[in-house]
Each structure stands twice: as structure tokens, then as C-alpha cells.
Protein backbone atom coordinates (compact mmCIF):
# COMPACT_ATOMS: atom_id res chain seq x y z
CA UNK A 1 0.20 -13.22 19.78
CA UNK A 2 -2.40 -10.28 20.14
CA UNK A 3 -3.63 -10.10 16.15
CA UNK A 4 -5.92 -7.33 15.15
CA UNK A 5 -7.73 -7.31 11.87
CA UNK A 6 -8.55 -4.13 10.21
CA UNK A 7 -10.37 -2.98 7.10
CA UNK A 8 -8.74 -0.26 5.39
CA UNK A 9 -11.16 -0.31 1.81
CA UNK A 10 -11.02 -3.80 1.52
CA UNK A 11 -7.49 -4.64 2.11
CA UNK A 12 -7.29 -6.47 5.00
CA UNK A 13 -4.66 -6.14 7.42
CA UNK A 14 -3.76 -8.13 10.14
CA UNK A 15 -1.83 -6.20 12.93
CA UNK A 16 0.16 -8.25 15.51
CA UNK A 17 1.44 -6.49 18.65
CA UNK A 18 3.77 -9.55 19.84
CA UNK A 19 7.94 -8.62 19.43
CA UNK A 20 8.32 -11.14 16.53
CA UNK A 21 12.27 -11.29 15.19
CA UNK A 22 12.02 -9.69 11.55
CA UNK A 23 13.49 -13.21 10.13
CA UNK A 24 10.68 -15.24 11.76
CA UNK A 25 7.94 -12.62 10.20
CA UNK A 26 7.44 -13.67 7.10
CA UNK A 27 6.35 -17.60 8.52
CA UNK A 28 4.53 -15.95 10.92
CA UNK A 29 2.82 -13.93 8.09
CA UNK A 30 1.79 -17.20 6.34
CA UNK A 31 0.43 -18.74 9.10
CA UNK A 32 -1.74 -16.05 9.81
CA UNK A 33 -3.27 -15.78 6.58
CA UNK A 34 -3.75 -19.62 6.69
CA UNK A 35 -5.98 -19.05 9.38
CA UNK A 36 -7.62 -15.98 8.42
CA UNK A 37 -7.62 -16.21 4.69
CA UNK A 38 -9.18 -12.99 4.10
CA UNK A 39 -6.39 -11.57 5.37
CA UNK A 40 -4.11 -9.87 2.48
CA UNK A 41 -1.21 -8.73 4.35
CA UNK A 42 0.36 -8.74 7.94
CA UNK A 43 2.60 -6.17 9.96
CA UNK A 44 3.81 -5.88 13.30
CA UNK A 45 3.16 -3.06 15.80
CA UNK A 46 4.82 -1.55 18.66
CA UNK A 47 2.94 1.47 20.44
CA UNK A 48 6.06 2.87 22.08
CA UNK A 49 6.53 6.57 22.09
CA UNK A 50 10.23 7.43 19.59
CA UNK A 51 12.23 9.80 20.66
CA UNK A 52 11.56 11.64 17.09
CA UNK A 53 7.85 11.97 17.91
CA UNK A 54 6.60 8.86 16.79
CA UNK A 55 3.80 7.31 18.28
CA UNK A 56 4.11 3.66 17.00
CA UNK A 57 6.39 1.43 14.84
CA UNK A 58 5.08 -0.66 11.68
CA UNK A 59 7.28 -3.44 10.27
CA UNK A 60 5.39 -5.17 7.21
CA UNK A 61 6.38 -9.28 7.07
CA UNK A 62 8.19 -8.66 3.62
CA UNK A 63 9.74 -5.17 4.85
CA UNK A 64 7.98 -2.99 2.39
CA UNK A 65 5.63 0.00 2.82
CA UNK A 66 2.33 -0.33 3.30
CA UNK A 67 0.04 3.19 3.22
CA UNK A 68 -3.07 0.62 4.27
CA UNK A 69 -1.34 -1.06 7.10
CA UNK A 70 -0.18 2.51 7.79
CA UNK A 71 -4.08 3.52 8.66
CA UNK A 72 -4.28 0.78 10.26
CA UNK A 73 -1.42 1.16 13.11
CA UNK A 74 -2.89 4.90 13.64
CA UNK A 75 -5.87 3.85 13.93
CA UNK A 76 -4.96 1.02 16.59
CA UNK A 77 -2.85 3.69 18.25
CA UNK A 78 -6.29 6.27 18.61
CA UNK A 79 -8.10 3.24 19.83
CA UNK A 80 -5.90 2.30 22.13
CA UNK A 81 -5.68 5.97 23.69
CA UNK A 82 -9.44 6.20 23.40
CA UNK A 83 -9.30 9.36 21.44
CA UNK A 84 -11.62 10.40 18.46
CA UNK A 85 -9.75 12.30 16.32
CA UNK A 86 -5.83 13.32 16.17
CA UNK A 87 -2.80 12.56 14.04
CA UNK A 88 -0.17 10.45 14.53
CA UNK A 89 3.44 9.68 13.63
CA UNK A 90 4.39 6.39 12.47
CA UNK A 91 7.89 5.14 12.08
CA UNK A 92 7.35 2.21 9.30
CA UNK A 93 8.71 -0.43 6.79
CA UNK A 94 10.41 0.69 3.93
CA UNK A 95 9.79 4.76 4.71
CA UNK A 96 13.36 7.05 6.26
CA UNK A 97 10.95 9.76 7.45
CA UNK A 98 7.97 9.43 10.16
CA UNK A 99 4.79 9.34 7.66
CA UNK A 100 2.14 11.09 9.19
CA UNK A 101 -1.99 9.92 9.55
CA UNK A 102 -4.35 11.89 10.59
CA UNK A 103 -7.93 10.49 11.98
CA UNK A 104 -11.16 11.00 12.51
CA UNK A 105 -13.93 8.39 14.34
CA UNK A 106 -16.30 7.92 12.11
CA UNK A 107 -18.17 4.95 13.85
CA UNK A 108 -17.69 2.01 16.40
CA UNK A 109 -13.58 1.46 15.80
CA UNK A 110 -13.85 2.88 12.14
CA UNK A 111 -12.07 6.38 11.43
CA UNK A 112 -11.57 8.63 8.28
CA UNK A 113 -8.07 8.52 7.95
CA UNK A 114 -4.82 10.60 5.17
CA UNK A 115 -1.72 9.65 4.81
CA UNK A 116 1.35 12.48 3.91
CA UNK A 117 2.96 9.20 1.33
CA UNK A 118 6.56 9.21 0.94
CA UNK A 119 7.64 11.29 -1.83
CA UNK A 120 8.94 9.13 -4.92
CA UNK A 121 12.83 8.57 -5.39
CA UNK A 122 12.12 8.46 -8.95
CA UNK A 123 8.84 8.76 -11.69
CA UNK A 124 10.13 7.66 -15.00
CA UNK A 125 9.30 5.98 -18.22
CA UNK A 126 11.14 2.38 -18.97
CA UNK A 127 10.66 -0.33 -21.53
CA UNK A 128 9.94 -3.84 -20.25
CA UNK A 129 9.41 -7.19 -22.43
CA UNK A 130 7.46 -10.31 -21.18
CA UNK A 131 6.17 -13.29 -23.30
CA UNK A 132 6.41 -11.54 -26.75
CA UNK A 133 5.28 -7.78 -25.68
CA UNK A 134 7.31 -5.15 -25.49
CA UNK A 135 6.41 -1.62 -24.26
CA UNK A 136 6.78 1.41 -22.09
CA UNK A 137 5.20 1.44 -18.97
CA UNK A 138 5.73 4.84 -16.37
CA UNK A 139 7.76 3.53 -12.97
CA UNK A 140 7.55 5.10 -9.73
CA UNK A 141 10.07 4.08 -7.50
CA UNK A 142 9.19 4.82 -3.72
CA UNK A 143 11.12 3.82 -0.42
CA UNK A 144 10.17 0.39 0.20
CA UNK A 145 8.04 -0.82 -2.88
CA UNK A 146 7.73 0.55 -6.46
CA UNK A 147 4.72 0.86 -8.75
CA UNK A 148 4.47 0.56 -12.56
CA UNK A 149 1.36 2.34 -13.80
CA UNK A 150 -0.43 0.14 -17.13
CA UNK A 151 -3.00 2.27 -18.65
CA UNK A 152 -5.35 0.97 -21.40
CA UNK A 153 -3.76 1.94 -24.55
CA UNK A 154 -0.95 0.08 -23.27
CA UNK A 155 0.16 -3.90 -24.95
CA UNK A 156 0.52 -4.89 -21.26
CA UNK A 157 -3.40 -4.20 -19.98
CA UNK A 158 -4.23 -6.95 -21.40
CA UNK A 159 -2.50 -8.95 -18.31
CA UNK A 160 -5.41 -8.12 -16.46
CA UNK A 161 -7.59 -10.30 -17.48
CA UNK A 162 -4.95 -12.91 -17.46
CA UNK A 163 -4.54 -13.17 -14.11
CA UNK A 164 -1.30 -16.29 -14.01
CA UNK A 165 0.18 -14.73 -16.80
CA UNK A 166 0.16 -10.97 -14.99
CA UNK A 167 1.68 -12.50 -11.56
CA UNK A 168 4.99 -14.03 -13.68
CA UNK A 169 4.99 -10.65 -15.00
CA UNK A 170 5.20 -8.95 -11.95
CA UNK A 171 7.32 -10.90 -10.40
CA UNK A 172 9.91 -11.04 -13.40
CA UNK A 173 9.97 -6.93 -13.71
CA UNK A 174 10.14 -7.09 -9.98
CA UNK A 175 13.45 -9.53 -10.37
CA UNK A 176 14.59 -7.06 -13.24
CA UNK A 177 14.44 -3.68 -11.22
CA UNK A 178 15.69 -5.19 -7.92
CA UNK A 179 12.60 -4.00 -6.36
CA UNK A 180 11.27 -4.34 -2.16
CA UNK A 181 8.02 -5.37 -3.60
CA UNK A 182 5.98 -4.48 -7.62
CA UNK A 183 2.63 -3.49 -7.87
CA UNK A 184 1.18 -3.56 -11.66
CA UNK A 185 -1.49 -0.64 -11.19
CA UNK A 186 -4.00 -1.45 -14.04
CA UNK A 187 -5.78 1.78 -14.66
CA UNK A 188 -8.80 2.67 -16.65
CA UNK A 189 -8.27 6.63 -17.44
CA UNK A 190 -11.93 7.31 -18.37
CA UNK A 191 -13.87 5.67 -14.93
CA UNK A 192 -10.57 6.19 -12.98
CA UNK A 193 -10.90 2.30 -11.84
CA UNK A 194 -8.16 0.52 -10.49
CA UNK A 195 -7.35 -2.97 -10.49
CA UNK A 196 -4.40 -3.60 -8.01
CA UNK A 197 -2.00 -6.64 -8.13
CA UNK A 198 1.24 -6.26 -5.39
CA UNK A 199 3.99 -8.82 -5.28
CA UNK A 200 6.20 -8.46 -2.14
CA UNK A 201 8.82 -10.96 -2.76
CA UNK A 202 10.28 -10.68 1.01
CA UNK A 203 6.99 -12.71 2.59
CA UNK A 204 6.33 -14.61 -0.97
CA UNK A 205 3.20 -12.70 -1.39
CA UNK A 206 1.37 -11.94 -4.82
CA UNK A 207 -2.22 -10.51 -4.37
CA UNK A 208 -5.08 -9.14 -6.36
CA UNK A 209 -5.54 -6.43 -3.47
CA UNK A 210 -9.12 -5.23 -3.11
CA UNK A 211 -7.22 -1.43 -2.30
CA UNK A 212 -3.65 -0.80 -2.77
CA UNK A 213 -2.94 3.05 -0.71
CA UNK A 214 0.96 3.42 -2.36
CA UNK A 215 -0.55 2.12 -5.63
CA UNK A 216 -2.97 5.02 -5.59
CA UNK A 217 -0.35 7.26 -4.54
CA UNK A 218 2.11 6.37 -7.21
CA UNK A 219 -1.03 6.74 -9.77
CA UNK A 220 -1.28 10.15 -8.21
CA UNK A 221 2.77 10.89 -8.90
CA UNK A 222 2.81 9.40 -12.01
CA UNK A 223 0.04 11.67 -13.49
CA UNK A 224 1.60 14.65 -12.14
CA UNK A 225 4.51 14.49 -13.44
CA UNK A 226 3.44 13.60 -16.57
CA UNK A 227 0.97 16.68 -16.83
CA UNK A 228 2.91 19.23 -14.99
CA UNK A 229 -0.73 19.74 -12.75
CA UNK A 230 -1.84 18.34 -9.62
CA UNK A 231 -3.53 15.25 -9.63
CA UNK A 232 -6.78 15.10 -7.72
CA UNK A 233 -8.41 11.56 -8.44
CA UNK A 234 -11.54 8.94 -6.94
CA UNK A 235 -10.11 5.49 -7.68
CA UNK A 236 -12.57 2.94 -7.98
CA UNK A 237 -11.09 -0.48 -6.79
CA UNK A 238 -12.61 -3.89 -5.79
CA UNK A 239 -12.98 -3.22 -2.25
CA UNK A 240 -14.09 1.00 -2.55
CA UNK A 241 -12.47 4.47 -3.12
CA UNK A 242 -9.44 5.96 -2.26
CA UNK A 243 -8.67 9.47 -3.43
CA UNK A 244 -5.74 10.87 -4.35
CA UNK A 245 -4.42 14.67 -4.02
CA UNK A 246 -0.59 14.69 -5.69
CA UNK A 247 1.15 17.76 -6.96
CA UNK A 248 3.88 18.05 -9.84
CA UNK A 249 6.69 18.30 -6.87
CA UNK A 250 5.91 15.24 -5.21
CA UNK A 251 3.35 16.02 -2.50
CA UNK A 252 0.82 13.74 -1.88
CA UNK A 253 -1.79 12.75 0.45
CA UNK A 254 -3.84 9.67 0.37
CA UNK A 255 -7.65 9.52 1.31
CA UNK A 256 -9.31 6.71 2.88
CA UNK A 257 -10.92 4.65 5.78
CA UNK A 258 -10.36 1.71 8.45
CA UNK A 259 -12.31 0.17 10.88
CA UNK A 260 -11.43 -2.72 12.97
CA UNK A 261 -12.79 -5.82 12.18
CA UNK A 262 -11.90 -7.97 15.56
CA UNK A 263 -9.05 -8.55 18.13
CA UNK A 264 -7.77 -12.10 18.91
């Protein structure tokens, strides 16, 4: 298989360009990130032009949507055209409509890169119990993976420092809303850090993600629609900063970068 790893704020993606049957993904997921185990997540890439205008096709191992792995199948695609800057169209994982990156190089095989995310299905507030806590948490629900938000005046931001007890957590609420994949977004209002942790039960992944893009995003939604103003926000995670523009109906574009790490 031709496996490319790419850097999109920490997150590392492995890209495979081999036709792999979607069934047979998820083992070939896991033995990737055996071998590489920086790798956080794999997807596989076609770079054939679509009919609808798409330049590539992105299937993620468990099926969900990725906005990182996103960057980093438009950013193969520039490379691989030897452009410097341009947008492209991306069938992917999870998403019904094309989602749109546009680049720019910004260094050997690294690029500035936003995403136009999929708009939410749904941003909503719902009650959820684990281990003796019971509280409200905000839930956006997105084509392909869905987000709770856990801010710090919340009984459940606690789990963040307990790391076992946060991934039965997610992967119980996960059970519970009949989710693609759960990400717990813990988020510290004041120094707008973000601590990411993404369960994708369809390749039997839970990570600590050093970036998580549709995390962000759903951060984004969920504090627009809660204030009725657009959202413009610098998350701090583990492996950078992504930023976030999101207005009250839904619109929102992600902000961040990729480089290519190697090809094998």
C-alpha cells in the first residue's frame, strides 16, 4: 500500500492510496498504527476526478468524518498536482455534500489550509448519567460523528483528568445516542484550551487527539447557538491552534495547517 503520513496540528493522519474493501479497513487501520504508533487515525484516498466536481474521495477506517484527515487529502491532492495554492472538493466519510478546503503552501509539503464543516443536524442540550453524576452537557450532532461540549462548571470535567474513567464514558454516551463516533470536547472557557478525546467505535478507536478539526467546529456551533453571535475562537490543544469562525445559522469554517511528514 502507498501510506502517507501527514501532520494536520498534531493529529496524525495516515493516508493510504491502495483500493482497500471498506470491511477490511478497519484491520488495515490497526495494523498501520501498530507500525507507526504515532499515527492517530487512518483514511483511504482516491484522487479521481467526480462527476460533481470533486477532486478526491476520503473514506475514514471507522466511516466517520474527519475535518483533519480532510486537510490532509487536499493537501495530498495539491501535492500531487504540484500546485501552491487552490481549493479543492472532497467527497468524504460521514459528509452528503462535497466539503470544500482551500490551501495555501506555506513550506516544503506544508500548506495553510479551511475547511467549509458540515453544518450540524442538530445543537441541543441533553442530560446524561455515568458512575453517580448526572448533568447536562450541549450535543452537536453532525453527519458522521457527534460532539458533546463539557465546559468547566460542568460535574463531568472532572473526567479529564481521569483519563480510564472518561473513555467508558464516552463510549457508553456514544452506545446511548447511537452515534458514528463521540468526541468529549473538554473546554476551558477562560484560555479557550481544548482537550480532545474521540471514540470511533467502527475501527475500535478511543484517542486523546493532540487536535480534533469537527471537535473545534462543533465548539464553534455549540457557542453560537447558545449566544445568538458568531463564534470566532483560538483553541489551544496539545498539538497547536485551530481557529474557529461559526455563525448562529450554522456556518462554519475551520482554520488550520498540514504538512506531510513522509511517503512509504
Amino acid at each position: 500500500m502507498k501510506i502517507s503520513i501527514l501532520d494536520p496540528t498534531g493529529n496524525i493522519t495516515a493516508l493510504v492510496e491502495e483500493s482497500v474493501l471498506p470491511e477490511e479497513q478497519p484491520a488495515a487501520a490497526a495494523e498501520l498504527m501498530a507500525r507507526y504508533p504515532a499515527v492517530e487515525q487512518v483514511g483511504f484516498v482516491r484522487f479521481a476526478a467526480g462527476a460533481d466536481g470533486t477532486n478526491a474521495a476520503l473514506r475514514m477506517a471507522g466511516g466517520e468524518f474527519c475535518g483533519n484527515a480532510s486537510m490532509c487529502a487536499a493537501a495530498l491532492t495539491l501535492l500531487r498536482s504540484g500546485r501552491e495554492r487552490g481549493e479543492v472538493l472532497l467527497r468524504v466519510s460521514g459528509a452528503t455534500e462535497p466539503v470544500k478546503v482551500r490551501l495555501e503552501k506555506n513550506g516544503e509539503s506544508a500548506f495553510r489550509a479551511c475547511v467549509r464543516m458540515p453544518r450540524a443536524q442538530a445543537v441541543e442540550a441533553r442530560d446524561f448519567a455515568f458512575e453517580g453524576r448526572t448533568g447536562s452537557l450541549q450535543l452537536v450532532r453532525m453527519e458522521g460523528i457527534s460532539h458533546l461540549l463539557v465546559e468547566e462548571d460542568s460535574c463531568f470535567f472532572g473526567l479529564r483528568d481521569e483519563r480510564e474513567a472518561a473513555e467508558r464514558a464516552v463510549r457508553l454516551w456514544c452506545r446511548e445516542l447511537n452515534a458514528d463516533g463521540l468526541g468529549l470536547m473538554f473546554l476551558e472557557r477562560g484560555t479557550l484550551r481544548l482537550t480532545p478525546l474521540v471514540y470511533i467505535p467502527g475501527s475500535s478507536t478511543c484517542f486523546w487527539e493532540n487536535s480534533c478539526a469537527s471537535g473545534s467546529a462543533a465548539v464553534g456551533m455549540a457557542l453560537a447557538a447558545r449566544s445568538g453571535k458568531t463564534a470566532e475562537l483560538a483553541l489551544t490543544e496539545p498539538g497547536g491552534v485551530l481557529r474557529v469562525s461559526s455563525d448562529p445559522a450554522g456556518e462554519t469554517w475551520l482554520f488550520g495547517s498540514v504538512r506531510l511528514i513522509t511517503e512509504d
